[in-house]
N, C-alpha and C. Protein backbone atom coordinates (compact mmCIF):
# COMPACT_ATOMS: atom_id res chain seq x y z
N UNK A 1 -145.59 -88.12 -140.21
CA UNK A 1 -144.71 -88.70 -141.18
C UNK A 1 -144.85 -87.88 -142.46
N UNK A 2 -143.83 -87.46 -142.94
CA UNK A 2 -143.67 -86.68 -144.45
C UNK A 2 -143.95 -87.51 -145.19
N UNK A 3 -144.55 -86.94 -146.85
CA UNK A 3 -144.22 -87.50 -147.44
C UNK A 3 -143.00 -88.34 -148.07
N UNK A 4 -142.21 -88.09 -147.69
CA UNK A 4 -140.80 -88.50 -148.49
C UNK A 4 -140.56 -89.93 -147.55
N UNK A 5 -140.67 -90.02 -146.26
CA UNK A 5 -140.27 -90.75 -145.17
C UNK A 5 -141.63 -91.47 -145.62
N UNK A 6 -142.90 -91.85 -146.28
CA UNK A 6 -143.72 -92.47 -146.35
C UNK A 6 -142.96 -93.17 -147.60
N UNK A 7 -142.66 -92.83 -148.46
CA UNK A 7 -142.36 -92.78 -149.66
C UNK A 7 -141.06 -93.67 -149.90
N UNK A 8 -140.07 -93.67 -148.95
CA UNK A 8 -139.18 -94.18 -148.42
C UNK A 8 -139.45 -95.46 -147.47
N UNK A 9 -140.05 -95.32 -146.77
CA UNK A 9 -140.72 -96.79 -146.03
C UNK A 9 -141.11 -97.62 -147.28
N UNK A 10 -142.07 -97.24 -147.64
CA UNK A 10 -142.91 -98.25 -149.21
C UNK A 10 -142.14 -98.99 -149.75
N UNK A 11 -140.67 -98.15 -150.23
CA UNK A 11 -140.22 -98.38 -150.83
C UNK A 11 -139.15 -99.57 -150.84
N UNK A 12 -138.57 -99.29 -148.69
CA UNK A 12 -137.97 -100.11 -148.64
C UNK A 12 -138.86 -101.89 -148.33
N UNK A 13 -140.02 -101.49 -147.93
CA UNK A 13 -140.84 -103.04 -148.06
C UNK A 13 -140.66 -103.38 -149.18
N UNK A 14 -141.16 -102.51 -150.08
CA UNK A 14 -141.21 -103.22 -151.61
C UNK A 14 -140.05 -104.14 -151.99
N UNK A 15 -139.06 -103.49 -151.83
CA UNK A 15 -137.42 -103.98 -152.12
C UNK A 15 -137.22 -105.31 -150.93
N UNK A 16 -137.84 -105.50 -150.11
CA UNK A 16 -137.55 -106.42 -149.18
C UNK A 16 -138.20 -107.65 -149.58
N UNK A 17 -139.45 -107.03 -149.81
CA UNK A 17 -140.41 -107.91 -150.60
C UNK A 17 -139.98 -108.96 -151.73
N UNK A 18 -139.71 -108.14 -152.81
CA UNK A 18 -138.52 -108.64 -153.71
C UNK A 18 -137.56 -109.49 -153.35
N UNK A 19 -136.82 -108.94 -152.41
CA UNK A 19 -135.60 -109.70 -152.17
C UNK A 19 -135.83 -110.92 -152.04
N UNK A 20 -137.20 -111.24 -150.89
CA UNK A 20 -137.37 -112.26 -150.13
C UNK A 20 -138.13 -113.15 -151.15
N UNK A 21 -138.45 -112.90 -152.08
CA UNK A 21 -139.15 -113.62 -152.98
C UNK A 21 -138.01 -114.14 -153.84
N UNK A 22 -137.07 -113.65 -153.81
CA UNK A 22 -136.02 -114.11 -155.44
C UNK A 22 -135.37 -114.77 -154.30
N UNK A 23 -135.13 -114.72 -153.12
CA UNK A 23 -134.45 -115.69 -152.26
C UNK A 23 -135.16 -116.81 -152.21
N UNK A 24 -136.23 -117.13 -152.29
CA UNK A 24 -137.26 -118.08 -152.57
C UNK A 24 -136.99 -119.19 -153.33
N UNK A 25 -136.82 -118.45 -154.64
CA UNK A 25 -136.83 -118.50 -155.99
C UNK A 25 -135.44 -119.60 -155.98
N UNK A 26 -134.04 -118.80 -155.74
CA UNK A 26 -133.12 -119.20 -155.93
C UNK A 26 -133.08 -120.60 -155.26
N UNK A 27 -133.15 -121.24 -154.04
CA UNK A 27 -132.99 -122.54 -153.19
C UNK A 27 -133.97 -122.97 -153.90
N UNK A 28 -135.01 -122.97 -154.79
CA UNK A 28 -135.40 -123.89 -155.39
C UNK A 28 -134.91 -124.78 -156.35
N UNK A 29 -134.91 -125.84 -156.25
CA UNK A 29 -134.43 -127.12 -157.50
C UNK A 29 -134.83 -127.05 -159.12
N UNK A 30 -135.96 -126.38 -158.98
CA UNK A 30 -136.54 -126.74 -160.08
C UNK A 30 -138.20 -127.85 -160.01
N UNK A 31 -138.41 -128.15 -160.92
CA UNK A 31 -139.16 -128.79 -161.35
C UNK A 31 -138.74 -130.22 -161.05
N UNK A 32 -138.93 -131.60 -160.28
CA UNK A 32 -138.03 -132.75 -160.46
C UNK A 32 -138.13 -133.67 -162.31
N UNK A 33 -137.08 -134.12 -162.04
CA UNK A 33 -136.71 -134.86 -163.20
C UNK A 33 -136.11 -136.31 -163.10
N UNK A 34 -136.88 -136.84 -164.35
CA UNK A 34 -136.06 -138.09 -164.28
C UNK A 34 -134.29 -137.91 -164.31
N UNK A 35 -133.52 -139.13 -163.87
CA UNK A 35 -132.09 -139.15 -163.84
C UNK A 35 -131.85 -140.61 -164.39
N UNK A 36 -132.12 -141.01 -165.71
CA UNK A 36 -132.24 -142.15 -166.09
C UNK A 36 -130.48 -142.57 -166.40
N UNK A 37 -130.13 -143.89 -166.02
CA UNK A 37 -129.24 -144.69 -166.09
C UNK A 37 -129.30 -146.17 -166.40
N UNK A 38 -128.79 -146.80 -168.09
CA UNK A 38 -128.97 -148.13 -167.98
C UNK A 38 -127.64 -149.15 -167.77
N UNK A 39 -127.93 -150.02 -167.18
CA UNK A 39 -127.16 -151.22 -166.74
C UNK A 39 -127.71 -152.90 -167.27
N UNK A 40 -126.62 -153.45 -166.89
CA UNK A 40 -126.93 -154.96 -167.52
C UNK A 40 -127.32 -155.69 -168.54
N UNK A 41 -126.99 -154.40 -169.67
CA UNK A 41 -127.56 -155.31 -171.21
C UNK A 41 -126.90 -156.11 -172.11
N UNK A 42 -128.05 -156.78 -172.53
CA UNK A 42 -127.41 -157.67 -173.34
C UNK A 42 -128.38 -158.50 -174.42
N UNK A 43 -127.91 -159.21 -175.70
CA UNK A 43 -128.83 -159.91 -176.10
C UNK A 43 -128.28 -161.26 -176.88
N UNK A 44 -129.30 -162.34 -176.25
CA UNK A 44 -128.56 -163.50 -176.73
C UNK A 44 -128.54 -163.71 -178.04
N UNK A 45 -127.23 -164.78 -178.63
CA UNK A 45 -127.43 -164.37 -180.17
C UNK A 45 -128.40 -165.24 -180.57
N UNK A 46 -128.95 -164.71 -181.61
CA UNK A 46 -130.12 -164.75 -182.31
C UNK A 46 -130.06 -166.73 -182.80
N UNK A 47 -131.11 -167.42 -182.91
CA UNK A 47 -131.03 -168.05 -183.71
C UNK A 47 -131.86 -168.49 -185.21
N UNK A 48 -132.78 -167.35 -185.30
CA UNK A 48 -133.62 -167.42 -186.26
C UNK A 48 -133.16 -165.33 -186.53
N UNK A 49 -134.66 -164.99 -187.76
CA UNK A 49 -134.57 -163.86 -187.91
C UNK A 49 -135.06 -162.84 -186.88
N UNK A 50 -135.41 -163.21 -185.65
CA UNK A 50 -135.62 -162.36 -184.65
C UNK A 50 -134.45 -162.36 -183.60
N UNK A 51 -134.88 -160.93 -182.77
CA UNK A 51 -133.82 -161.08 -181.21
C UNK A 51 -134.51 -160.42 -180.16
N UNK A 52 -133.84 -161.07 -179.33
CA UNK A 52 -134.40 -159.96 -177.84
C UNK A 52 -133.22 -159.44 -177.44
N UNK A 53 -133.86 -158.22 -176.49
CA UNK A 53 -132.75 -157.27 -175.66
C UNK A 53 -133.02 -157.10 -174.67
N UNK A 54 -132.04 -156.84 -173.34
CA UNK A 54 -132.46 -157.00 -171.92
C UNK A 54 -131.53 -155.94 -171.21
N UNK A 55 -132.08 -155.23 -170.60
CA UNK A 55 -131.38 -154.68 -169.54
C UNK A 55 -132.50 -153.65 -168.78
N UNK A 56 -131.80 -153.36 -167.79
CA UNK A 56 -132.34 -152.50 -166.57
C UNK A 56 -131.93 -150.54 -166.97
N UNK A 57 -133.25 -149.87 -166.92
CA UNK A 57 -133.18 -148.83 -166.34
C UNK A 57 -133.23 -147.98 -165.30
N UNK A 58 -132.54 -147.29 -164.61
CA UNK A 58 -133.15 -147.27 -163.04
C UNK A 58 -132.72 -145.76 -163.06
N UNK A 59 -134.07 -144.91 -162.71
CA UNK A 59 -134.32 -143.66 -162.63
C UNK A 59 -134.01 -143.21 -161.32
N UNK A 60 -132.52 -142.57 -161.02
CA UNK A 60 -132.90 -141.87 -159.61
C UNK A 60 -133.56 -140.39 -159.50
N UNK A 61 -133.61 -140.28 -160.61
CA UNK A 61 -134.47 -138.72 -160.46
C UNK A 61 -135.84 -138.74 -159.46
N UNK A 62 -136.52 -137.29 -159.42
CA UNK A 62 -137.75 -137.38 -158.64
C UNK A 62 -138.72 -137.40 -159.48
N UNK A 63 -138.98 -137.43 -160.71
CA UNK A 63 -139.68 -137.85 -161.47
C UNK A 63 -139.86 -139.08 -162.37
N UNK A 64 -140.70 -139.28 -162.90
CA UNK A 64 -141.12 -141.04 -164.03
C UNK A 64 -140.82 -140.03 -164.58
N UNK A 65 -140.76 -141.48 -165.73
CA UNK A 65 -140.26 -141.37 -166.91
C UNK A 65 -140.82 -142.69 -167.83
N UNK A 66 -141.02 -142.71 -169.05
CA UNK A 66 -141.73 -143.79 -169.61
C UNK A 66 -140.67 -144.25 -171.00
N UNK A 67 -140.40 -145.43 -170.91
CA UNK A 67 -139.64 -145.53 -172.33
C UNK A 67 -140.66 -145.90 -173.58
N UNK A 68 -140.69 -145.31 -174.58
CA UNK A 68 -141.96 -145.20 -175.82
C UNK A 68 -141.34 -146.05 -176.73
N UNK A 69 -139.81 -146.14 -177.11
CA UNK A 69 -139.47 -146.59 -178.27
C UNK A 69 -138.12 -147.26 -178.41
N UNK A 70 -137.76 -148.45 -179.13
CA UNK A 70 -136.22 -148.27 -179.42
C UNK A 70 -136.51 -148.45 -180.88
N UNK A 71 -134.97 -148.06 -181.06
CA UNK A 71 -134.25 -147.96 -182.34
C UNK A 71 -132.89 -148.89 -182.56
N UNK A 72 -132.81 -149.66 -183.46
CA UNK A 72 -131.47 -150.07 -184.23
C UNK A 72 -131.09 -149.93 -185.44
N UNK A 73 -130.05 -150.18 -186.22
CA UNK A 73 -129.61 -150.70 -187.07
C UNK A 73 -129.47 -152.18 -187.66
N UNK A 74 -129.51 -152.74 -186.47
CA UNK A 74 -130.01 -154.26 -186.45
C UNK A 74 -131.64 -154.81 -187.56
N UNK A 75 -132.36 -153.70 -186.88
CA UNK A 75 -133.58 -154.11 -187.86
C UNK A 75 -134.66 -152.85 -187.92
N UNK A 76 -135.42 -152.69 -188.56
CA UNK A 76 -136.35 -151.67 -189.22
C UNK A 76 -137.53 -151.64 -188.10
N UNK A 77 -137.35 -152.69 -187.39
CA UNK A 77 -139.01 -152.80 -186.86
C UNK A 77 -138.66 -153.34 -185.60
N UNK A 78 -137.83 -152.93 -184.46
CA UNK A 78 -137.94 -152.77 -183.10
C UNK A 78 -138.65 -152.49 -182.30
N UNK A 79 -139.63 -153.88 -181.16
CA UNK A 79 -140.73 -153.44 -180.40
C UNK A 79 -140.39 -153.83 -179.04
N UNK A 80 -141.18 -153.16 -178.37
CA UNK A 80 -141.13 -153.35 -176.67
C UNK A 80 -142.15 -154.51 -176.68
N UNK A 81 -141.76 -154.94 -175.95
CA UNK A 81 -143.12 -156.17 -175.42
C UNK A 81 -143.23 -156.63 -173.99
N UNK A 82 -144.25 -156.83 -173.47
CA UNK A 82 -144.24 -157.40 -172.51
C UNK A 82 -145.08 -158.89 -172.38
N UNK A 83 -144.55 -159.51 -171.22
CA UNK A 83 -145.03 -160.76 -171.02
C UNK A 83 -146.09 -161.35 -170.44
N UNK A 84 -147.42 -161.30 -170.08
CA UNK A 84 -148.40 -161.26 -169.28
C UNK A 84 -149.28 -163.34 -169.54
N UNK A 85 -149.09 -163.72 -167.72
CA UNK A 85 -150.10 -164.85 -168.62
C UNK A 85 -149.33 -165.92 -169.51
N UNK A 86 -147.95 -165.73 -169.44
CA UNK A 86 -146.84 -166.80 -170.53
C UNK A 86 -147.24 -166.00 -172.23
N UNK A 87 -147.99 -164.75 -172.27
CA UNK A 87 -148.06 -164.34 -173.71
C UNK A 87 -147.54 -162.83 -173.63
N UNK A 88 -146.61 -162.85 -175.18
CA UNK A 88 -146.25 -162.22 -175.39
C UNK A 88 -147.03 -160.82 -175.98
N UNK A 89 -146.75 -159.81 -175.90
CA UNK A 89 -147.47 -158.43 -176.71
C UNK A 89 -146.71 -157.22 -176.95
N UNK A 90 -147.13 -156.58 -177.99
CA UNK A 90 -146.61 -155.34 -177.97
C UNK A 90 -147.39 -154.44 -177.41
N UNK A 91 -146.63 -153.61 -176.82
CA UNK A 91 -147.08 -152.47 -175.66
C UNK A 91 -146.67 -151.10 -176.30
N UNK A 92 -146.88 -149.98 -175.97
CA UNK A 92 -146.62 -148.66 -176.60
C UNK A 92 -145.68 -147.80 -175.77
N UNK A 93 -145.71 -147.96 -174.74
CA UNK A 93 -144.73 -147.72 -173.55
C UNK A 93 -144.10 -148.69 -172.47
N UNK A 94 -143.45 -148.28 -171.76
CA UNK A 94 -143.15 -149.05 -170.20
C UNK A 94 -142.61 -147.52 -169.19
N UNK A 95 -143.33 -147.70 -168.13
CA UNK A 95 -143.27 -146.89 -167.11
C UNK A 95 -141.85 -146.80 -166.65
N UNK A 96 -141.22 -146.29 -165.96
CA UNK A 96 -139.92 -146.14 -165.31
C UNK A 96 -140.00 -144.74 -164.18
N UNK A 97 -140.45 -145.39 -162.95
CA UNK A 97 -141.14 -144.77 -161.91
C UNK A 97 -140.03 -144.12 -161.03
N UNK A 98 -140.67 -142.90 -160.30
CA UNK A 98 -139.44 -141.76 -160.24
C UNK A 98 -138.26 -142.84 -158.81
N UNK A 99 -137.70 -142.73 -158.94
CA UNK A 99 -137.19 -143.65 -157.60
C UNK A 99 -136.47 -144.89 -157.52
N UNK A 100 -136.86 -145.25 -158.52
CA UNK A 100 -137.06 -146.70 -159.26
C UNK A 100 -136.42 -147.48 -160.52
N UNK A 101 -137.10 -148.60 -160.82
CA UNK A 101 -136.26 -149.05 -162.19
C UNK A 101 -137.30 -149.67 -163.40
N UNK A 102 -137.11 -149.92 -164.23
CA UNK A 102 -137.60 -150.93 -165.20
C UNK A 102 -136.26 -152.13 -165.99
N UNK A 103 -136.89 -153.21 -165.22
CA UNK A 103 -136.41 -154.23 -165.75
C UNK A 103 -136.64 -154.87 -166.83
N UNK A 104 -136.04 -154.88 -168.28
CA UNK A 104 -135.88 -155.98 -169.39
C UNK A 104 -135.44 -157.24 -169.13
N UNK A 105 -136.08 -158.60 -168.78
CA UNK A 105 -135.37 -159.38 -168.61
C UNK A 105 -135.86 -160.57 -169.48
N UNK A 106 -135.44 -161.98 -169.77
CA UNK A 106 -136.11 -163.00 -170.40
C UNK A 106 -137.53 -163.32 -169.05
N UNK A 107 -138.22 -163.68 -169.92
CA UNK A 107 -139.61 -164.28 -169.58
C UNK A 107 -140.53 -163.32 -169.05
N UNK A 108 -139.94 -161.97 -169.34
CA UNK A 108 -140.66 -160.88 -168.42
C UNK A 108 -140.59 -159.78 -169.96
N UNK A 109 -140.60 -158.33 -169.51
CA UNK A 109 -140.61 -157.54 -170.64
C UNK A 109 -139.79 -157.56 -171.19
N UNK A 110 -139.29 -157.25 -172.73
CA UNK A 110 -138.68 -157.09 -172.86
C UNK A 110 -138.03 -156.45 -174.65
N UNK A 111 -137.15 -156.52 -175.11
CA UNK A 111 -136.83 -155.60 -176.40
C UNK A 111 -136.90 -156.61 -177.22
N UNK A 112 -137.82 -156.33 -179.00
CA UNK A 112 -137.79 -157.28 -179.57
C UNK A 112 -137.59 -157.08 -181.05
N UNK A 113 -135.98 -157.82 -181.81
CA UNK A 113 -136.01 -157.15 -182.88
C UNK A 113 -136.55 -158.10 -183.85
N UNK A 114 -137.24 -157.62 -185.08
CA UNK A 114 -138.28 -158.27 -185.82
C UNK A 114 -137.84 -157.98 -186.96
N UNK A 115 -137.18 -159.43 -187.70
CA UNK A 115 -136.77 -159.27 -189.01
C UNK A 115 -135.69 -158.58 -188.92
N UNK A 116 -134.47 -159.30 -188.53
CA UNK A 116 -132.86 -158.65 -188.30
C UNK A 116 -132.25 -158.78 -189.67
N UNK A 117 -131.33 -158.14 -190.04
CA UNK A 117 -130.69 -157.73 -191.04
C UNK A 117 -129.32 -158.45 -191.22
N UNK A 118 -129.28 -159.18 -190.09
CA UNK A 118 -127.54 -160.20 -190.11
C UNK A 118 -127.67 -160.39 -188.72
N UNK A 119 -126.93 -161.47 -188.94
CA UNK A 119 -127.21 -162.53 -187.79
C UNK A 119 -125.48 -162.51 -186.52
N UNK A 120 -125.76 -161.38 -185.50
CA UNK A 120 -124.89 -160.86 -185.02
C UNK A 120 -124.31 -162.03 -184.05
N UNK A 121 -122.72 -162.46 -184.02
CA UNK A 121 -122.64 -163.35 -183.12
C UNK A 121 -121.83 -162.95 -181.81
N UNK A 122 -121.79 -164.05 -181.13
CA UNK A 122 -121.50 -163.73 -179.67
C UNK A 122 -119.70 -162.47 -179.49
N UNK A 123 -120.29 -162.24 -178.79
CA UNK A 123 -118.69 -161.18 -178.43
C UNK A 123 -119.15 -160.10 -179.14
N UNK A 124 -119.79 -159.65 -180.19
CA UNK A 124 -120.07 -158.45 -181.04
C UNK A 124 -121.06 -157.54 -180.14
N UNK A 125 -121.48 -156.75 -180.57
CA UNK A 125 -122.08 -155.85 -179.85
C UNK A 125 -123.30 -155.48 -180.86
N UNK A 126 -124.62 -155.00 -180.17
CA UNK A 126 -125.83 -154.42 -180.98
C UNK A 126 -125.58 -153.11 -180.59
N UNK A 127 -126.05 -151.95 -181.40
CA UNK A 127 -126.10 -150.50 -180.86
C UNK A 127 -127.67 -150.68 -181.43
N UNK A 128 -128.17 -149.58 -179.93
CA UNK A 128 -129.70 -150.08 -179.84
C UNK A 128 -129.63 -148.17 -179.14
N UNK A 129 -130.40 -147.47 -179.59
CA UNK A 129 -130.82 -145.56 -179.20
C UNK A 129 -132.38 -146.57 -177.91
N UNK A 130 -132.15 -145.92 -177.14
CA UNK A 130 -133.61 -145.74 -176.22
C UNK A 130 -133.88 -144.40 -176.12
N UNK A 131 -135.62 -144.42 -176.71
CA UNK A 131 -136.73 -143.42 -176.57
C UNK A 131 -137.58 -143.37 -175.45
N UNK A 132 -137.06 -142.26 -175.30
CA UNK A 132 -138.35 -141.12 -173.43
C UNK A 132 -138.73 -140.35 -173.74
N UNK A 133 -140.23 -140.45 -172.99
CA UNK A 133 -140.91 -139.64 -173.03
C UNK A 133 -140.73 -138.09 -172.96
N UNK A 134 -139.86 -138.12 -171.45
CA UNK A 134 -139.24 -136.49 -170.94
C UNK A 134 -137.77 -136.88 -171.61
N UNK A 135 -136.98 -137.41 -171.22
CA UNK A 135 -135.34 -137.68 -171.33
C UNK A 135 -134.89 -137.94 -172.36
N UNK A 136 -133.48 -137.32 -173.13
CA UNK A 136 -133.32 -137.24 -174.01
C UNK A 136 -132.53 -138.90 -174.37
N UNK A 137 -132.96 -139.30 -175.70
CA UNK A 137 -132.20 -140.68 -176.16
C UNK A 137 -131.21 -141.21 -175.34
N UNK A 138 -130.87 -142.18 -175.05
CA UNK A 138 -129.69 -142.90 -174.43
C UNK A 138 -129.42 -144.12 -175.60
N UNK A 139 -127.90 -143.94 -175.80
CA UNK A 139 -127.20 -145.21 -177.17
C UNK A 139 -126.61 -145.91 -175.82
N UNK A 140 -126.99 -147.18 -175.98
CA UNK A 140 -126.80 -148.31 -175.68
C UNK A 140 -125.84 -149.67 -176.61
N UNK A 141 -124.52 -149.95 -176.12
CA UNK A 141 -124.20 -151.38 -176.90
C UNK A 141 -124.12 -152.35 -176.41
N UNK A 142 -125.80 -153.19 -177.00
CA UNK A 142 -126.06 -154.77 -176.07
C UNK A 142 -124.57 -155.81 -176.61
N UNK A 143 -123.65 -156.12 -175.24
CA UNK A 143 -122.81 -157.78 -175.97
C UNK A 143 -124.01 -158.87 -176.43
N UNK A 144 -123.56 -159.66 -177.25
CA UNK A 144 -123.97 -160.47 -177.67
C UNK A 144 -123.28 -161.44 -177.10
N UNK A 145 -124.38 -162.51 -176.37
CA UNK A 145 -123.84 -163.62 -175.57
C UNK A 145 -124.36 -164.68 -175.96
N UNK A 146 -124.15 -165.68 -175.71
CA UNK A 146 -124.51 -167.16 -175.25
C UNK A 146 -125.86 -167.34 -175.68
N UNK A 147 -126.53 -167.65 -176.50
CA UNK A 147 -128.00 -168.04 -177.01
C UNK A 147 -128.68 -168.17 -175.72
N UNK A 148 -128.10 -169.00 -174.41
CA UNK A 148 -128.82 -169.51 -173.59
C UNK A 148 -128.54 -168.51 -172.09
N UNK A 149 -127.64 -167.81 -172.61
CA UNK A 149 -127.38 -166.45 -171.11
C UNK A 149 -128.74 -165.99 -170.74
N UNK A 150 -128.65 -166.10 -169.51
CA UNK A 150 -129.08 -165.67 -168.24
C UNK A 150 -128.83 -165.38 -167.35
N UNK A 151 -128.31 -163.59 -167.00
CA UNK A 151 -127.87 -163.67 -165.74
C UNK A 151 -129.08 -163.39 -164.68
N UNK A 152 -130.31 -163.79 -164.48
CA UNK A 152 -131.34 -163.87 -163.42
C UNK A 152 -130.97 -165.39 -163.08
N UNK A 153 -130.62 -166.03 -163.72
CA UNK A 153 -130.42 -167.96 -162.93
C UNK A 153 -129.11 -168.19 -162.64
N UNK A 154 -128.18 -167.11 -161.94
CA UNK A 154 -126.85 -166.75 -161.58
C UNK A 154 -127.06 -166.43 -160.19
């Protein structure tokens, strides 16, 4: 074998090599990710200076995802809470597992605004931003229903 014909072999592995690696490369997805989507919100109207908010997130991505925070205009001091035991708490996150959902509902977790700014009534709408960990903000507008709505006893 000449040099050149050695030189030429090498060369074409090398290049095959390559190829077969960026072919690799390409059919890959990526990294998985959450695919967060919310449904069913809502919050009953208020009858003092607080409120709650309820609805479902449901991640079809292949990754979690954790919600850290909301935000309104409604009030300065918006907390997550959950329900454990018939007692209420504030929590710093809620999980939202890759596959899966996180439910806001009454008597269970849920959104809590503290010290509202006007007292929003039924048919109006709250605009409420949700904070993730990985996923970028989602604006949300809860209707305002029925003090006593529940759609889990439906």
């Amino acid at each position: 074998m000449t040099r050149r014909t050695t030189l030429t072999a090498l060369t074409t592995v090398v290049a095959l090599a390559g190829a077969m690696a960026l072919g690799g490369c390409s059919s890959d997805s990526g990294p998985a990710r959450p695919e967060l989507k919310v449904d069913g919100a809502f919050m009953p109207q208020p009858v003092g200076d607080m409120a709650g908010g309820f609805l479902t997130v449901t991640n079809t991505g292949g990754a979690a995802d954790k919600l850290t925070s909301v935000t309104s205009p409604l009030s300065d001091d918006v907390q997550i809470h959950e329900t454990k035991n018939q007692k209420m708490r504030q929590v710093k996150s809620f999980e939202i597992p890759a596959n899966g959902e996180l439910k806001l509902e009454r008597g269970g977790s849920h959104i809590m605004f503290m010290a509202i700014k006007k007292q929003p009534k039924q048919g109006e709408k709250v605009r409420i931003e949700l904070h993730f960990e990985r996923s970028e903000p989602i604006t949300v507008d809860l209707p305002v229903e029925a003090a006593t709505h529940n759609p889990s006893k439906h």
